[in-house]
PDB file of N, CA and C in Angstrom:
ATOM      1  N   UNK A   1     -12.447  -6.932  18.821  1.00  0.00           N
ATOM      2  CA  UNK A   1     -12.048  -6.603  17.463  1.00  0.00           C
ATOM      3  C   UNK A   1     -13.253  -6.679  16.526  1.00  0.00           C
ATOM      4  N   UNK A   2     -14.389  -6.139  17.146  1.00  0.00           N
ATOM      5  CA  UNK A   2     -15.491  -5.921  16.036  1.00  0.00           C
ATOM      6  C   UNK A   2     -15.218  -5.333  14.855  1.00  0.00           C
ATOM      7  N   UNK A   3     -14.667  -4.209  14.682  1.00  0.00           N
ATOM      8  CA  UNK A   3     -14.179  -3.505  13.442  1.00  0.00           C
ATOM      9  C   UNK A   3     -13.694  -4.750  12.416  1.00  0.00           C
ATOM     10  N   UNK A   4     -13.165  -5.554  12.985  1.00  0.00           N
ATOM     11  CA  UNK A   4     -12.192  -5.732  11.328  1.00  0.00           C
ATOM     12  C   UNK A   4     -13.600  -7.223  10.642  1.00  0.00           C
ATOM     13  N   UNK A   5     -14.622  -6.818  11.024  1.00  0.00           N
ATOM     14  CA  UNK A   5     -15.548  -7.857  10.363  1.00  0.00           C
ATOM     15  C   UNK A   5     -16.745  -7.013   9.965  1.00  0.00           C
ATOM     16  N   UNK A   6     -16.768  -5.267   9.862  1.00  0.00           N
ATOM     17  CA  UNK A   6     -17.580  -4.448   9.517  1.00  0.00           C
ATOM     18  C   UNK A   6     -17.162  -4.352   8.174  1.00  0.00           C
ATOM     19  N   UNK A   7     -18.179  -4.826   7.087  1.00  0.00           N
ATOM     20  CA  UNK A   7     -17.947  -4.834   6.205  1.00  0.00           C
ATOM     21  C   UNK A   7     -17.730  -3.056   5.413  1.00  0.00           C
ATOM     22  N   UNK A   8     -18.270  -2.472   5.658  1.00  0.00           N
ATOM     23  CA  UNK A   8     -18.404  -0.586   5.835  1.00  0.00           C
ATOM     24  C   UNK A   8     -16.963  -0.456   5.715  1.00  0.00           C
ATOM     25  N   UNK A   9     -16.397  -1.050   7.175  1.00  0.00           N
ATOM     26  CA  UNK A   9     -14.930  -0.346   7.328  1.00  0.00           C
ATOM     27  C   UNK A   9     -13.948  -0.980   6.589  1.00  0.00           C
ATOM     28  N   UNK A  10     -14.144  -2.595   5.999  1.00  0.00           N
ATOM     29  CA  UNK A  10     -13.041  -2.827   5.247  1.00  0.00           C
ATOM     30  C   UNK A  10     -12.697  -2.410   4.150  1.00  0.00           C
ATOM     31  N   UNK A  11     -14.486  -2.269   3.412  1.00  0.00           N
ATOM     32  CA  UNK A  11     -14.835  -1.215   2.144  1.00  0.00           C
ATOM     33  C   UNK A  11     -13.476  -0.203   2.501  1.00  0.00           C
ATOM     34  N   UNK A  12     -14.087   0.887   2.733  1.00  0.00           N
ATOM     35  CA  UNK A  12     -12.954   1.691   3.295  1.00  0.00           C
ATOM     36  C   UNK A  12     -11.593   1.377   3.116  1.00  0.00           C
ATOM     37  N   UNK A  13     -11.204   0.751   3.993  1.00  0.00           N
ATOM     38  CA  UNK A  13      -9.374   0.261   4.004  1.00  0.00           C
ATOM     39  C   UNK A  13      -9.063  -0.513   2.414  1.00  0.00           C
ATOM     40  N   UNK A  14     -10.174  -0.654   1.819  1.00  0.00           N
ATOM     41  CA  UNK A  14      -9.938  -1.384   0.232  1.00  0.00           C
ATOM     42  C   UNK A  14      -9.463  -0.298  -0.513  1.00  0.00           C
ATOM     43  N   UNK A  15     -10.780   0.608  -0.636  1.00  0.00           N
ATOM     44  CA  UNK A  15     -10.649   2.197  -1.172  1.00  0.00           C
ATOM     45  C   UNK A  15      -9.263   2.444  -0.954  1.00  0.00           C
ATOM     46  N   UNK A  16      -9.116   3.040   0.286  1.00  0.00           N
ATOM     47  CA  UNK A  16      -8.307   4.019   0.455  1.00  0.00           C
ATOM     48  C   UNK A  16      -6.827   2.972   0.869  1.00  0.00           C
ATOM     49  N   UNK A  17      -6.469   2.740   1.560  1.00  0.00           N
ATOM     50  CA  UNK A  17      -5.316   2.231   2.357  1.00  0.00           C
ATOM     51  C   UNK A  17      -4.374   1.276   1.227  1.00  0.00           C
ATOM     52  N   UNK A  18      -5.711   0.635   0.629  1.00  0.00           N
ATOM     53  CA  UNK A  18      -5.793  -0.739  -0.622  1.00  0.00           C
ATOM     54  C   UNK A  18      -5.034  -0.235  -2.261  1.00  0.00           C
ATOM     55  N   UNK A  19      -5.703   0.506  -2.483  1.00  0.00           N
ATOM     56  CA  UNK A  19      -5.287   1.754  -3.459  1.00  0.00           C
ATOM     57  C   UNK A  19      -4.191   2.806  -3.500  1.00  0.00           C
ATOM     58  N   UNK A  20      -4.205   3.067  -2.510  1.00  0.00           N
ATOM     59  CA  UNK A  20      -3.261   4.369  -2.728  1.00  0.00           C
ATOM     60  C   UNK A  20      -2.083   4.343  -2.699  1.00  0.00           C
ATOM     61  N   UNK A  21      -1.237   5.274  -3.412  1.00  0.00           N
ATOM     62  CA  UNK A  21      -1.479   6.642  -4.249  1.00  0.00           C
ATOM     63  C   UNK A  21      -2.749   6.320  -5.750  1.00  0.00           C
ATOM     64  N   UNK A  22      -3.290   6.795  -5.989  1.00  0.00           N
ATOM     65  CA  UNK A  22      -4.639   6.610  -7.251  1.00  0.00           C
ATOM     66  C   UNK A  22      -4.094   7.112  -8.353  1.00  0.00           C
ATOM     67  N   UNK A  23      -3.134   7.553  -8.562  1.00  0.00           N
ATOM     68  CA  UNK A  23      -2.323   7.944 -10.239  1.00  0.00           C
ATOM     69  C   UNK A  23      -1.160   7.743  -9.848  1.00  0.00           C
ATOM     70  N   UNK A  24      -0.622   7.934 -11.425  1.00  0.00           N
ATOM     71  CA  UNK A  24      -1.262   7.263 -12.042  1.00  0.00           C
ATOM     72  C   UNK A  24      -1.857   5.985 -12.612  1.00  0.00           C
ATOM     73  N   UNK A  25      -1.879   5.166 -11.351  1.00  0.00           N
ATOM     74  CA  UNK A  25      -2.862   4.001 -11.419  1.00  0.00           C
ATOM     75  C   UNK A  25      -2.388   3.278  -9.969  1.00  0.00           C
ATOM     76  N   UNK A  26      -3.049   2.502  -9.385  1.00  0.00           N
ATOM     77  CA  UNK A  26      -3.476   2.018  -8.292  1.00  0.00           C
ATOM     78  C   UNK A  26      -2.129   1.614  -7.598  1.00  0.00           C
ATOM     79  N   UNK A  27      -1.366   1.834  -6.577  1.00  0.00           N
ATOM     80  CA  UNK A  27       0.272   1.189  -6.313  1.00  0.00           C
ATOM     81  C   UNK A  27      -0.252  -0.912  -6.478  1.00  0.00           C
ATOM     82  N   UNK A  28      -1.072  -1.127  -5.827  1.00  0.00           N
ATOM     83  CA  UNK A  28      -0.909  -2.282  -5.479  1.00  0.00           C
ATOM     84  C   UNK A  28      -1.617  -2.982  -6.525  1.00  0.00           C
ATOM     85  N   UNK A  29      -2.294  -2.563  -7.909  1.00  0.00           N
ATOM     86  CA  UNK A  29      -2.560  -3.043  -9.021  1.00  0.00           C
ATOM     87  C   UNK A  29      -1.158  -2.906 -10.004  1.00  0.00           C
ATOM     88  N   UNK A  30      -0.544  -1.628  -9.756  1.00  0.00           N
ATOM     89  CA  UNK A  30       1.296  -1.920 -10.227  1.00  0.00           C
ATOM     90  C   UNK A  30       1.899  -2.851 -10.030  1.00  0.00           C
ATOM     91  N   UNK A  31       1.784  -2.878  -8.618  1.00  0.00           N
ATOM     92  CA  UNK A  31       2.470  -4.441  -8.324  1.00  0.00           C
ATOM     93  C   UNK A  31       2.565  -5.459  -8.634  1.00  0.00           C
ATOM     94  N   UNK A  32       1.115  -5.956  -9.137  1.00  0.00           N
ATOM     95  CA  UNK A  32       0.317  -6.969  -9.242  1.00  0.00           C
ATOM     96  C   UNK A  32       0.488  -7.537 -10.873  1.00  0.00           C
ATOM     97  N   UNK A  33       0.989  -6.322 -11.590  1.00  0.00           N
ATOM     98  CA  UNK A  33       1.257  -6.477 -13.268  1.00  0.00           C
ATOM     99  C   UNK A  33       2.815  -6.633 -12.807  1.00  0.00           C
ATOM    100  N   UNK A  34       3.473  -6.207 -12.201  1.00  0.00           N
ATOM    101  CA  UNK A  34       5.281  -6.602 -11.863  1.00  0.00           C
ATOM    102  C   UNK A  34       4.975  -7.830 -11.877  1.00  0.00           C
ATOM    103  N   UNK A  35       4.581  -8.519 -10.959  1.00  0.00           N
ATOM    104  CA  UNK A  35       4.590 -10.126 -10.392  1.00  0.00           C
ATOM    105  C   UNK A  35       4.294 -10.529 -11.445  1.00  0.00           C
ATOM    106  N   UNK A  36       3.212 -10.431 -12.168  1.00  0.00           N
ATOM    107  CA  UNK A  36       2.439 -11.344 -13.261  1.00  0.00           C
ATOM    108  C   UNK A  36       3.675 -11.199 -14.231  1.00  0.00           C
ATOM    109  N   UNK A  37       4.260 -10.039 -14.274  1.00  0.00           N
ATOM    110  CA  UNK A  37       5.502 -10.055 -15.623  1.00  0.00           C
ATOM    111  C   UNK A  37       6.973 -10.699 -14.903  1.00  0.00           C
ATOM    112  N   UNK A  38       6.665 -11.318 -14.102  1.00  0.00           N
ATOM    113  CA  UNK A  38       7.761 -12.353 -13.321  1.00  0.00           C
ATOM    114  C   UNK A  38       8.395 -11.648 -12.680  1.00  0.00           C
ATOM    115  N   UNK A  39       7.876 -10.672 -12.270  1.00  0.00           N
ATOM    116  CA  UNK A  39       8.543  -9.730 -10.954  1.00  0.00           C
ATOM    117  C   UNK A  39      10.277  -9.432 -10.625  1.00  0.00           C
ATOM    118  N   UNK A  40      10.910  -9.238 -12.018  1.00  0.00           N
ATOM    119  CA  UNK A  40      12.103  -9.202 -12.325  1.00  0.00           C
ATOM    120  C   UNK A  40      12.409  -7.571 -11.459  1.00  0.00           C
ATOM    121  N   UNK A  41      13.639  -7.940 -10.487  1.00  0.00           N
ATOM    122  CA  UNK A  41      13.944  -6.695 -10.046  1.00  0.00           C
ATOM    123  C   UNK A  41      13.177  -5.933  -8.846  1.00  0.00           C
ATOM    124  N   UNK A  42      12.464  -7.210  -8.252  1.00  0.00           N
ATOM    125  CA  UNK A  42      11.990  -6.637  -6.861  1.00  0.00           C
ATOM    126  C   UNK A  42      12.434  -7.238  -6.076  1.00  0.00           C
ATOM    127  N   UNK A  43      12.407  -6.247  -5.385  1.00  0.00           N
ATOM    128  CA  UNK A  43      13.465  -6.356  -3.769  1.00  0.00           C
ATOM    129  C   UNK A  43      12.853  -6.423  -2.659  1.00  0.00           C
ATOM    130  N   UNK A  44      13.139  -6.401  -1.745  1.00  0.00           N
ATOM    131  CA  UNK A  44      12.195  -6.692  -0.081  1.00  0.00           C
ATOM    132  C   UNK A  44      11.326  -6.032   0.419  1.00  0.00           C
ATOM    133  N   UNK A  45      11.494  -4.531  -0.265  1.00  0.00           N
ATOM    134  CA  UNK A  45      10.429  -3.330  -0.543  1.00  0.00           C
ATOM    135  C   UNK A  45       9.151  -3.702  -0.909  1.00  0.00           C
ATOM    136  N   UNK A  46       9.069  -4.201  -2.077  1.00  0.00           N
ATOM    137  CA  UNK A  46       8.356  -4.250  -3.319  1.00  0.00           C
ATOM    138  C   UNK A  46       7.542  -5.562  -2.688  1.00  0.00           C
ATOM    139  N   UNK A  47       7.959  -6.312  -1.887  1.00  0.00           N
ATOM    140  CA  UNK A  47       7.135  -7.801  -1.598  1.00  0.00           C
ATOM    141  C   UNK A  47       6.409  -7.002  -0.301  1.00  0.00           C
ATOM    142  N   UNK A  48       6.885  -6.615   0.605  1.00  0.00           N
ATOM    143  CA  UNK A  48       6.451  -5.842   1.932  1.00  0.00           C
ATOM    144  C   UNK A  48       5.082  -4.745   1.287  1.00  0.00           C
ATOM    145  N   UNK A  49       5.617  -4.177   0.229  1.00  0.00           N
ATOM    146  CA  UNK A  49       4.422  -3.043  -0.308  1.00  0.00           C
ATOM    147  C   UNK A  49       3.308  -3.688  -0.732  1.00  0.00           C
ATOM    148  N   UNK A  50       3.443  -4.760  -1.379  1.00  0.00           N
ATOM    149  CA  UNK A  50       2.311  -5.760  -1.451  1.00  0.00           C
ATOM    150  C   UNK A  50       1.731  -6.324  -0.525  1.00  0.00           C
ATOM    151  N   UNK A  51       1.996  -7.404   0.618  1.00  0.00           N
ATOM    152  CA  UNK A  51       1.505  -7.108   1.610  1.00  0.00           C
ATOM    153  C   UNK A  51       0.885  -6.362   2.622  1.00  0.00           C
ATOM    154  N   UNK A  52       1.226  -5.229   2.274  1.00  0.00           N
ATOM    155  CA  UNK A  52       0.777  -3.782   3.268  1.00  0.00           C
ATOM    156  C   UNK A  52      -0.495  -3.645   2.353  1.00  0.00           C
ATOM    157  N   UNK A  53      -0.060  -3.164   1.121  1.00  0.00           N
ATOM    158  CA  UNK A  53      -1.397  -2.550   0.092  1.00  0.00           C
ATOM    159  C   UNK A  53      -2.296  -3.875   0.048  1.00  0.00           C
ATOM    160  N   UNK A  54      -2.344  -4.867   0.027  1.00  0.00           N
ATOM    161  CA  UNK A  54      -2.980  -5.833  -0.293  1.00  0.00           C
ATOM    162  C   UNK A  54      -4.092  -6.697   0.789  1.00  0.00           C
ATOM    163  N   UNK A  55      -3.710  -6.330   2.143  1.00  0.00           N
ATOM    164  CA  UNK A  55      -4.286  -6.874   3.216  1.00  0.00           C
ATOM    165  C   UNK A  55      -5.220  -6.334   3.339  1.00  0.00           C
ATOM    166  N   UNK A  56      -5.699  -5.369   3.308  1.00  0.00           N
ATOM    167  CA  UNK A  56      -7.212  -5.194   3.583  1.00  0.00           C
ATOM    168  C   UNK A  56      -8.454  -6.015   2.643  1.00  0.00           C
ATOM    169  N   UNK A  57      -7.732  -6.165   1.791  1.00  0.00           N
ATOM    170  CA  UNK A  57      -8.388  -6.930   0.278  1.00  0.00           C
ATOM    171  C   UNK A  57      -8.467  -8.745   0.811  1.00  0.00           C
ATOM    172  N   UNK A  58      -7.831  -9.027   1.961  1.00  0.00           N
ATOM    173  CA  UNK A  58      -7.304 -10.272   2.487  1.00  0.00           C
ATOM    174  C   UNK A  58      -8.662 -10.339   3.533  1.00  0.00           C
ATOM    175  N   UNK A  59      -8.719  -9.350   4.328  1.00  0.00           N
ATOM    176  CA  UNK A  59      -9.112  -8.823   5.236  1.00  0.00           C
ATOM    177  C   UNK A  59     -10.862  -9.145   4.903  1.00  0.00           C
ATOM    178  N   UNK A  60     -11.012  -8.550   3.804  1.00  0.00           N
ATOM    179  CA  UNK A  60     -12.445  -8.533   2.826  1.00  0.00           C
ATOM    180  C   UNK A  60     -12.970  -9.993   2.393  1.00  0.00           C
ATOM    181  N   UNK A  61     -11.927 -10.563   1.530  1.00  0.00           N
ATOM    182  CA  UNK A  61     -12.205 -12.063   1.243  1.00  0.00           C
ATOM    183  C   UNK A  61     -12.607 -12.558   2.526  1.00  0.00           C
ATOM    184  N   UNK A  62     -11.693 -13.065   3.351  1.00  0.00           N
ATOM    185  CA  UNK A  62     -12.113 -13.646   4.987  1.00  0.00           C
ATOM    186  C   UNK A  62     -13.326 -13.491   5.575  1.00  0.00           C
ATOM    187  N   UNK A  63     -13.637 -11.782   5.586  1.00  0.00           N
ATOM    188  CA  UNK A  63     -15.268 -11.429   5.895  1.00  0.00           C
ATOM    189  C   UNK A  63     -16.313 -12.444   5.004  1.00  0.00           C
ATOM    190  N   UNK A  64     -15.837 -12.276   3.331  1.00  0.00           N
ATOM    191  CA  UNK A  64     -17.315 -12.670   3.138  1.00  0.00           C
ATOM    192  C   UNK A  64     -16.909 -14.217   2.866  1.00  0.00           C
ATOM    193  N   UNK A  65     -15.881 -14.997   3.137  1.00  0.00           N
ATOM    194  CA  UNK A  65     -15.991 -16.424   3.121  1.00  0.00           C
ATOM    195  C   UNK A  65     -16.482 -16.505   4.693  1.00  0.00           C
ATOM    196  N   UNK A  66     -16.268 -15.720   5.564  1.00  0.00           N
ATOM    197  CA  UNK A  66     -17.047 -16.096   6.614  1.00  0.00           C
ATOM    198  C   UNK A  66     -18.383 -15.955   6.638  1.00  0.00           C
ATOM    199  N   UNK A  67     -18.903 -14.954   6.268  1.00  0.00           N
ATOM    200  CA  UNK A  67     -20.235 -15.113   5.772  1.00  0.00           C
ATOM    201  C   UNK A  67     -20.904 -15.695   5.194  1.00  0.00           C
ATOM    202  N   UNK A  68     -20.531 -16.379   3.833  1.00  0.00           N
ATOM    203  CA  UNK A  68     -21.071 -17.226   2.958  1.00  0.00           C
ATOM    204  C   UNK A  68     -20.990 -18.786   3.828  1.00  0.00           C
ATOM    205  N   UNK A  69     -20.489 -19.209   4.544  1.00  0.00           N
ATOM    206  CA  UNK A  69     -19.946 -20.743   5.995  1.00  0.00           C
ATOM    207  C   UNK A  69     -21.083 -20.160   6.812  1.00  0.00           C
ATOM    208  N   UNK A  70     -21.400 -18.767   7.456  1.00  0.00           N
ATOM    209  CA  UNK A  70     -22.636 -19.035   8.173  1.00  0.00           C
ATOM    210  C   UNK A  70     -24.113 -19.202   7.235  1.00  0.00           C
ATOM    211  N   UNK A  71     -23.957 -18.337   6.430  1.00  0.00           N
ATOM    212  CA  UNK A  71     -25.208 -18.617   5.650  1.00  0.00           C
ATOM    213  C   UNK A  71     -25.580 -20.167   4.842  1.00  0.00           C
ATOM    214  N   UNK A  72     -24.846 -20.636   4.655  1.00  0.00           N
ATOM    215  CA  UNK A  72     -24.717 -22.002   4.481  1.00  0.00           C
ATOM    216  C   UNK A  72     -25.080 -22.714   5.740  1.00  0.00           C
ATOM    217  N   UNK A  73     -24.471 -22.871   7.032  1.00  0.00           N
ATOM    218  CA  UNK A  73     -24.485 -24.066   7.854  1.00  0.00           C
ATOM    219  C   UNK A  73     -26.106 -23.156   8.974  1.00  0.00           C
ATOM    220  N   UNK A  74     -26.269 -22.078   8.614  1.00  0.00           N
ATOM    221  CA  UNK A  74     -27.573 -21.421   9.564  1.00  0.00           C
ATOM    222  C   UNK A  74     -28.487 -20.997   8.557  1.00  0.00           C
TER     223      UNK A  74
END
């Protein structure tokens, strides 16, 4: 599973997979203003779509906290 620690390809899955649909404005930055406004009226959909849109962004953090633990202890 080399891929999912290429920083190139998570770029990527952030962009695209992370984002989309791109209008009119980001699905999983929509989301993200629902929740913050107490996420009144979401359903099992709406938590699952976050998870889906949001993991590559999960995916990204992990890379570079793993990176920043080797550059530290090497």
């Amino acid at each position: 599973m080399k891929w999912i620690d290429d920083f190139r390809i998570l770029l990527l899955l952030c962009l695209t997979l992370g984002l989309a649909p791109f209008f009119p404005e980001p699905h999983l930055w929509g989301k993200i203003k629902w929740v913050a406004g107490g996420g009144v009226g979401m359903k099992f959909m709406d938590w699952f779509d976050i998870l889906l849109h949001g993991f590559p962004f999960l995916l990204l953090l992990r890379r570079i906290a793993l990176a920043l633990v080797k550059k530290k202890s090497g």
